[in-house]
Protein backbone atom coordinates (compact mmCIF):
# COMPACT_ATOMS: atom_id res chain seq x y z
CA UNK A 1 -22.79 4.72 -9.82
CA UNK A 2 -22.47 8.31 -8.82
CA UNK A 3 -18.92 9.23 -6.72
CA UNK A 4 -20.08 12.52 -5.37
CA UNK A 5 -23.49 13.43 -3.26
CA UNK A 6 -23.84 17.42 -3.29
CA UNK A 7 -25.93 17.33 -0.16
CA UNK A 8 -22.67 16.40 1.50
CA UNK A 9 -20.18 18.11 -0.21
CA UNK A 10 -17.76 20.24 2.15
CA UNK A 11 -16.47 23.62 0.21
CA UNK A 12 -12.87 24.66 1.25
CA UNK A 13 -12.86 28.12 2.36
CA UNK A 14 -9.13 28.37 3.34
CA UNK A 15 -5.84 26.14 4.19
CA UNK A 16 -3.24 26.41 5.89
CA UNK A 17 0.36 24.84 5.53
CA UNK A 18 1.47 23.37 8.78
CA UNK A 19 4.40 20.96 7.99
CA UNK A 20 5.88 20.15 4.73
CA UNK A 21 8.39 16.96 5.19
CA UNK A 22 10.27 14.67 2.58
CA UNK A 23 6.77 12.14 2.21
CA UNK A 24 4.20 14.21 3.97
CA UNK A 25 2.71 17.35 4.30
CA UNK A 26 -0.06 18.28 6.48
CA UNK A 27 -2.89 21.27 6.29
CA UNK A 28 -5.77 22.15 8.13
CA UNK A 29 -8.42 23.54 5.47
CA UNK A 30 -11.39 25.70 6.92
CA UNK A 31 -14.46 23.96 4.80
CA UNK A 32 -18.29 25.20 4.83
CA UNK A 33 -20.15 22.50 5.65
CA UNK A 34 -23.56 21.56 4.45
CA UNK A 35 -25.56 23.53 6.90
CA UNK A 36 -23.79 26.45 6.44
CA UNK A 37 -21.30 26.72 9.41
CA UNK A 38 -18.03 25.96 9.23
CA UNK A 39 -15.63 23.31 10.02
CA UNK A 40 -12.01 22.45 10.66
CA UNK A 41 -10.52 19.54 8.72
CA UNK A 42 -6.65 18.49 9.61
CA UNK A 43 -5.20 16.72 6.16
CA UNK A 44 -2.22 14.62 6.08
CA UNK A 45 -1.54 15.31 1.66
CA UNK A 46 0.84 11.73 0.61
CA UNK A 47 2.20 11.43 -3.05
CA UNK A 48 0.74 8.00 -3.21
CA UNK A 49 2.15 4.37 -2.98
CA UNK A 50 2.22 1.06 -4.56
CA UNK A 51 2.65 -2.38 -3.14
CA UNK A 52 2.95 -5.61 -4.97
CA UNK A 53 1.57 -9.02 -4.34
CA UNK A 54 4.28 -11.41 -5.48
CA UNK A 55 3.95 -15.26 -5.14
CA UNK A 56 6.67 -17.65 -6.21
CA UNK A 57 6.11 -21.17 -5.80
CA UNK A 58 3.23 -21.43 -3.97
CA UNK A 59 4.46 -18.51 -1.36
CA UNK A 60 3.91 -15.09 -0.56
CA UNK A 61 6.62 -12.66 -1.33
CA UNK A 62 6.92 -10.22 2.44
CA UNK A 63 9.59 -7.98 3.51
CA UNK A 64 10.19 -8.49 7.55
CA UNK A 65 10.93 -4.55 8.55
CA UNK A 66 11.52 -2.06 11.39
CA UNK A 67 8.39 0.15 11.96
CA UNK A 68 9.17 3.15 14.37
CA UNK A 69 5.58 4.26 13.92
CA UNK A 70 4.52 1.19 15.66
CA UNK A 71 7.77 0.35 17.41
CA UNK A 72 8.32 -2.61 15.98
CA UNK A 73 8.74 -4.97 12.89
CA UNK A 74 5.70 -5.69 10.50
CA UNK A 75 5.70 -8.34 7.63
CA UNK A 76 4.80 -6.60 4.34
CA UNK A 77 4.19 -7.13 0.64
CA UNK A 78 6.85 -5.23 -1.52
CA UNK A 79 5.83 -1.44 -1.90
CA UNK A 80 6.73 2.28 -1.70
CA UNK A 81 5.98 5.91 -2.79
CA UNK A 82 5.68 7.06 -5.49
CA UNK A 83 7.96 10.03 -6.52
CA UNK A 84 6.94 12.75 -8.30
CA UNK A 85 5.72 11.87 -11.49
CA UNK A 86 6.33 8.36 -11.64
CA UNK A 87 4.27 5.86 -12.83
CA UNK A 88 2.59 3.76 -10.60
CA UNK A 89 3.37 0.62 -12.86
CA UNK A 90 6.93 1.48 -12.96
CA UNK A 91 7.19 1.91 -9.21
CA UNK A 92 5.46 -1.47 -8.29
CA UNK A 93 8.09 -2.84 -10.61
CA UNK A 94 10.72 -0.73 -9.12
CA UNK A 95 9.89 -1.98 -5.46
CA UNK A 96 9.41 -5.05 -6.17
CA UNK A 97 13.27 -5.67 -7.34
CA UNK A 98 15.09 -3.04 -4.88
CA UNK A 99 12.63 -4.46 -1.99
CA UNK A 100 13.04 -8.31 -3.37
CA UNK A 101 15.58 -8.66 -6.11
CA UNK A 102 12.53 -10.18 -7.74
CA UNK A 103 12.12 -9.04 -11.15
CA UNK A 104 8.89 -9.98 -13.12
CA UNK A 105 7.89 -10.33 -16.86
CA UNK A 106 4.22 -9.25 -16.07
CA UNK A 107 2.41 -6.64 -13.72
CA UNK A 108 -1.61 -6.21 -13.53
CA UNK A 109 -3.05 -3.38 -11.55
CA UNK A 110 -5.33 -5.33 -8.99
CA UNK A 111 -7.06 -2.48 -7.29
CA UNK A 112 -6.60 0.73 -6.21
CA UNK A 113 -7.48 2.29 -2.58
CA UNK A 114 -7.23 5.02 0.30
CA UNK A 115 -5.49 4.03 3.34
CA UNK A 116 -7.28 6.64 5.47
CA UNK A 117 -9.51 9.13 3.61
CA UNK A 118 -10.31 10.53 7.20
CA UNK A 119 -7.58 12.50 7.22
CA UNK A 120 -5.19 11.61 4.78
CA UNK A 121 -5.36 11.87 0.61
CA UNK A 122 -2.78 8.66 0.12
CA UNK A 123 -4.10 5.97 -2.16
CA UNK A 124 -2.16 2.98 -2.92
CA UNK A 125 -2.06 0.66 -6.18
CA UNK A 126 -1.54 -2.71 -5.43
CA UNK A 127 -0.30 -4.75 -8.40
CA UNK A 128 -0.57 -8.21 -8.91
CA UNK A 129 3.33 -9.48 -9.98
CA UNK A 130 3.62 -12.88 -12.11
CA UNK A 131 6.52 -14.70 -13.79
CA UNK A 132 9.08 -13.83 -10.89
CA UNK A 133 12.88 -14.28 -11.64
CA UNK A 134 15.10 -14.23 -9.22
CA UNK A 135 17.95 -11.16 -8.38
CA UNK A 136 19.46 -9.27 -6.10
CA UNK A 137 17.67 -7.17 -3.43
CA UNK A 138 19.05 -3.36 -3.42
CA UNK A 139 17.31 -1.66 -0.55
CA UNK A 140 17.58 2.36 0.08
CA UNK A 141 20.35 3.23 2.28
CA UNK A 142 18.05 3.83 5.44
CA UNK A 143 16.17 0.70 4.85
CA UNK A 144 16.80 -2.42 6.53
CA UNK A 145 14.64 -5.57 5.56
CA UNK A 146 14.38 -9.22 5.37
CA UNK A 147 12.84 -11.46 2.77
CA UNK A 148 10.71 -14.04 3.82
CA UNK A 149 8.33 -16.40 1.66
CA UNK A 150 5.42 -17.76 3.54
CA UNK A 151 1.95 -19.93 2.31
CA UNK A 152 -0.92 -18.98 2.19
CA UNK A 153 -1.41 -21.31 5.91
CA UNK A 154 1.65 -19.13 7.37
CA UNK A 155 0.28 -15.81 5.72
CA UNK A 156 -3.24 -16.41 8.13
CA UNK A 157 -1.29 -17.17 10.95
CA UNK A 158 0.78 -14.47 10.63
CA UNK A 159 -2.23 -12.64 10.08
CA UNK A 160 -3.74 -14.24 13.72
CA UNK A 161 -0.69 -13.43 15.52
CA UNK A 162 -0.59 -10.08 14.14
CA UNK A 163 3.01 -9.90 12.50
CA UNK A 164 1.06 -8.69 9.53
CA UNK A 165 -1.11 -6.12 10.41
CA UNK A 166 -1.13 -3.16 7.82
CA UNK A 167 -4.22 -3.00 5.59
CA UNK A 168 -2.12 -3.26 2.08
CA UNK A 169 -0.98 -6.96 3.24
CA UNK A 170 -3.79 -8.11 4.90
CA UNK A 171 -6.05 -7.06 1.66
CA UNK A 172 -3.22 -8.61 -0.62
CA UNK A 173 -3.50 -12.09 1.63
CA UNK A 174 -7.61 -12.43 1.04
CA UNK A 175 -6.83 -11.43 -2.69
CA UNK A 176 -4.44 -14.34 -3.19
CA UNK A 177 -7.22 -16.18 -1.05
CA UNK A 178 -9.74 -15.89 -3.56
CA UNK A 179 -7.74 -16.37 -6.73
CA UNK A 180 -6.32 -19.69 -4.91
CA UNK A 181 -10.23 -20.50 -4.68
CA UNK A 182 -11.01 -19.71 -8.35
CA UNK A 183 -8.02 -21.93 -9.64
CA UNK A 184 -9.31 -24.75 -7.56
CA UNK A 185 -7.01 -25.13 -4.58
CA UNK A 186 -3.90 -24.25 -7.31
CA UNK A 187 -0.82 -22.74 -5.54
CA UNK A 188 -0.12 -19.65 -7.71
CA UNK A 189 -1.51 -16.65 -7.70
């Protein structure tokens, strides 16, 4: 499978630095396009995330929490960013236990994918978390969440209703779908 077509390929000619905040930055590169002319592409540059698909007896592992992007709360699987240089194992491990209190014994990367590569360059790893123990939640200071465990029937309908509505959750719900399928109706994930 070839990633890259070079009849498509966009050349940056310049960028500029518009904002630099504490998770984002955001540019607007001048690229040549294809045919010669030129083009203006606004980039939103994100140091990447992880987010963790925990079950524990037969339920989903989701973290009720304030959104002021969308002005209210969304139910979530367990993730973050990733700081600077960490590794995205260690982080989905990391979230998991400050976002949970949930510690676990093993962690497989499931998939990683680009939330919007529109505009923005942040790609998440979503890790599949199994042998949970139980511990003690330690959120950042500015971050105010509550733990809720739901099946797999209260995961769709939260889905339906729309309290879960971010991409990373609804992708981690149709994942634990189809391993539920391929253990035969089993309740772990």
């Amino acid at each position: 499978m070839t990633l890259s077509n070079d009849k498509l390929k966009e050349t940056t000619v310049s960028t500029e630095h518009v904002f630099t905040g504490k998770v984002i930055s955001l540019q607007i590169d001048t690229v040549q396009l294809p045919d010669g002319s030129q083009g203006k592409r606004e980039i939103v540059k994100h140091p990447g995330a992880v987010a963790v698909l925990a079950v524990r007896n037969g339920r989903l592992l989701l973290v009720d929490q304030y959104r002021q992007a969308l002005g209210r709360c969304e139910l979530e699987i367990p993730a973050g960013k990733l700081e600077q240089g960490e590794d995205p194992l260690e982080a989905a491990r990391r979230e998991l236990e400050e976002e949970t209190g949930y510690r676990c014994s093993k962690l497989s990367l499931l998939h990683s994918f680009y939330t919007s590569p529109g505009f923005a360059d942040e790609i998440i790893h979503l890790y599949l978390a199994e042998n949970l123990a139980e511990g003690e939640a330690s959120p950042d200071e500015d971050e105010f969440l509550e733990i809720i465990e739901a099946t797999f029937d209260e995961t769709q309908q939260y889905i339906a209703e729309g309290r879960i509505s971010d991409a990373k959750t609804i992708l981690a719900a149709y994942i634990w779908q189809q391993r539920l399928s391929v253990h035969s109706g089993s309740q772990g994930a």
